[in-house]
C-alpha atoms as a PDB file:
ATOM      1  CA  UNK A   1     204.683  48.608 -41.762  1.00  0.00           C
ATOM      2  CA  UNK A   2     201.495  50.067 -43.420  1.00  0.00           C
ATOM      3  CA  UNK A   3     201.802  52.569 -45.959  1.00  0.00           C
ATOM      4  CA  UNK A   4     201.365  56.284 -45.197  1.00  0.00           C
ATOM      5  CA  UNK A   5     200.544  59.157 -48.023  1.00  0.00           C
ATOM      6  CA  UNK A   6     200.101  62.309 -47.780  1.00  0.00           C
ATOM      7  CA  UNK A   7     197.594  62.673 -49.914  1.00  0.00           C
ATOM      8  CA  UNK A   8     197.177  66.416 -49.850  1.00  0.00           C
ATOM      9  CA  UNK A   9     200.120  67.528 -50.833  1.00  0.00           C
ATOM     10  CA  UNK A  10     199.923  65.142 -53.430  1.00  0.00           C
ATOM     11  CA  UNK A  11     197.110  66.453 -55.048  1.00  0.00           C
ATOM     12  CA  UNK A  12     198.597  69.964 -54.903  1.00  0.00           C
ATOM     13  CA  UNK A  13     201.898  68.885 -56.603  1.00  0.00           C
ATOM     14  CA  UNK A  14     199.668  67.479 -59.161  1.00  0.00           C
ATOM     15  CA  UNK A  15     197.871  70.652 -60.021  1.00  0.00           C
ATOM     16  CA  UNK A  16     200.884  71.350 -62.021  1.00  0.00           C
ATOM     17  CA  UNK A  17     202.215  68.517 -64.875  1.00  0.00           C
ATOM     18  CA  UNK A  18     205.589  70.069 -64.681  1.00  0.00           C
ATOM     19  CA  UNK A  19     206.466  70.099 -61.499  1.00  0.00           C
ATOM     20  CA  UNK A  20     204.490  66.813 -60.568  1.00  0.00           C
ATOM     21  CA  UNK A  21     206.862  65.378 -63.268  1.00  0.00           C
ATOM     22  CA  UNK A  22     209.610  66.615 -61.072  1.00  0.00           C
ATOM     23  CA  UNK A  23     208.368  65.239 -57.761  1.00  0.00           C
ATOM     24  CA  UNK A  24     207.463  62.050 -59.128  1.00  0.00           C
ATOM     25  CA  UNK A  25     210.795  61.803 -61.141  1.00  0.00           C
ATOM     26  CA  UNK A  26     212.659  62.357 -57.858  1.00  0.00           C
ATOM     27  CA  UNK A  27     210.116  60.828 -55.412  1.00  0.00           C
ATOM     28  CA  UNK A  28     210.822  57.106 -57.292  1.00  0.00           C
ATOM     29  CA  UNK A  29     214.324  58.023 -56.796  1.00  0.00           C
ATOM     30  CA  UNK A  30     214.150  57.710 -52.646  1.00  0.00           C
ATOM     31  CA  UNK A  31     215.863  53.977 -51.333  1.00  0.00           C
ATOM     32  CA  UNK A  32     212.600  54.073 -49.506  1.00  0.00           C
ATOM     33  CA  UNK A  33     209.984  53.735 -52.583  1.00  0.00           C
ATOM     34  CA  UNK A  34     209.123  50.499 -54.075  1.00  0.00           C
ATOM     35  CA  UNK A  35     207.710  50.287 -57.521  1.00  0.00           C
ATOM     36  CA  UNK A  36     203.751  49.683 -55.499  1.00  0.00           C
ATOM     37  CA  UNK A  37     204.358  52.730 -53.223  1.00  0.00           C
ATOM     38  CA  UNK A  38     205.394  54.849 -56.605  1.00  0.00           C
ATOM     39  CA  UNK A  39     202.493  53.105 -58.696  1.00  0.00           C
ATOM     40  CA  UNK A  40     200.171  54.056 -55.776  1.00  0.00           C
ATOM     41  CA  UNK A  41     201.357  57.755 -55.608  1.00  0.00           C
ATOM     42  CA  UNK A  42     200.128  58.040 -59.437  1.00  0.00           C
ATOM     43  CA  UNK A  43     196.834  56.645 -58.267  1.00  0.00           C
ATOM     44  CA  UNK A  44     196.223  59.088 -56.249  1.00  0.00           C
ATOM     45  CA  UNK A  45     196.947  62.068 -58.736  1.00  0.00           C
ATOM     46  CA  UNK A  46     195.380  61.242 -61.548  1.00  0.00           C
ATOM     47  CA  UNK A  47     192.202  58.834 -59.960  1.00  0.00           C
ATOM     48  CA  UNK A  48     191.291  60.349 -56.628  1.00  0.00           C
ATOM     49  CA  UNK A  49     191.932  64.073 -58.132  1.00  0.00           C
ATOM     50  CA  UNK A  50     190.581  62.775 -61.510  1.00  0.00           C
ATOM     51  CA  UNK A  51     192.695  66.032 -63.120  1.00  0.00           C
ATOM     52  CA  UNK A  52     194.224  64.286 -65.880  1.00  0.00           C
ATOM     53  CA  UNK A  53     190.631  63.994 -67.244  1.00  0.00           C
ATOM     54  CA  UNK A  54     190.605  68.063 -68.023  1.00  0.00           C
ATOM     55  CA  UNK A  55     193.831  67.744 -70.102  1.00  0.00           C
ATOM     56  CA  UNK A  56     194.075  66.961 -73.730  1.00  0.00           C
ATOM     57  CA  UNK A  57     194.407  63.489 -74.563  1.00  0.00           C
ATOM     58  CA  UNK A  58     198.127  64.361 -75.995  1.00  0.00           C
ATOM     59  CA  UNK A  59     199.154  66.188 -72.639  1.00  0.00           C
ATOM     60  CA  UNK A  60     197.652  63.527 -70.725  1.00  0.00           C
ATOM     61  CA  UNK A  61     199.777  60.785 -72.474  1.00  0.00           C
ATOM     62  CA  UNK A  62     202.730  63.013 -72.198  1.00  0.00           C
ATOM     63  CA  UNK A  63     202.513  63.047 -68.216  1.00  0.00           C
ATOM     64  CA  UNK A  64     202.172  59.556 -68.048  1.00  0.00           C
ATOM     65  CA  UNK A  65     204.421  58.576 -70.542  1.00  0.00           C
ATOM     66  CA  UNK A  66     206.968  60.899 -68.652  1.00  0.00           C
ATOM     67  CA  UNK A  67     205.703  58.952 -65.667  1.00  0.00           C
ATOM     68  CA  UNK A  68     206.136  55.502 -66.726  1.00  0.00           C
ATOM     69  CA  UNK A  69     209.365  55.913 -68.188  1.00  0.00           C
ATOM     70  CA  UNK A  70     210.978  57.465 -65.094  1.00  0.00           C
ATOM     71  CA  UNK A  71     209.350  53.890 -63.506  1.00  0.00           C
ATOM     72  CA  UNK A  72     210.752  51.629 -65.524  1.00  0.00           C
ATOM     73  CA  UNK A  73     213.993  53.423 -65.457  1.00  0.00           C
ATOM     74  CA  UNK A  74     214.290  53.319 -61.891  1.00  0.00           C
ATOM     75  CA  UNK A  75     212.709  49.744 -61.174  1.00  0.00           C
ATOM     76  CA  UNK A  76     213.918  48.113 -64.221  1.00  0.00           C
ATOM     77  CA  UNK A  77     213.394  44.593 -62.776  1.00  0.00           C
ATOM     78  CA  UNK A  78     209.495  45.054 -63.334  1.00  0.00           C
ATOM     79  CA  UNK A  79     209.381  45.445 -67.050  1.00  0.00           C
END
């Protein structure tokens, strides 16, 4: 089964850090997700919207730090 994203609504849940935190944190959460669909899903905010590159370099750690924990928590067989 090919993957499917919606990429849109992606991008606008990533317009705010906070509540793309949320979504993601959740999202990974899903039976459905695999570590590749959730590592793809931050692909698409930050490269394809490229709006991580208009943050700080401290709140732009902080996102992904936020997001890479709530990976490794959730797929703990990849670390």
């Amino acid at each position: 089964m090919s993957k499917v994203y919606d990429v849109n609504r992606i991008i606008n849940i990533a317009k705010d850090t906070n509540e793309f935190c949320c979504f993601f944190g959740e999202y990974i959460k899903r039976k459905d997700v695999n570590v590749n669909m959730a590592l793809d899903v931050l692909r698409i905010s930050s490269i394809y919207l490229n709006r991580y590159s208009f943050q700080i370099e401290e709140e732009y750690n902080n996102t992904f730090k936020l997001c890479v924990n709530g990976l490794m928590n959730v797929f703990p067989e990849y670390i």
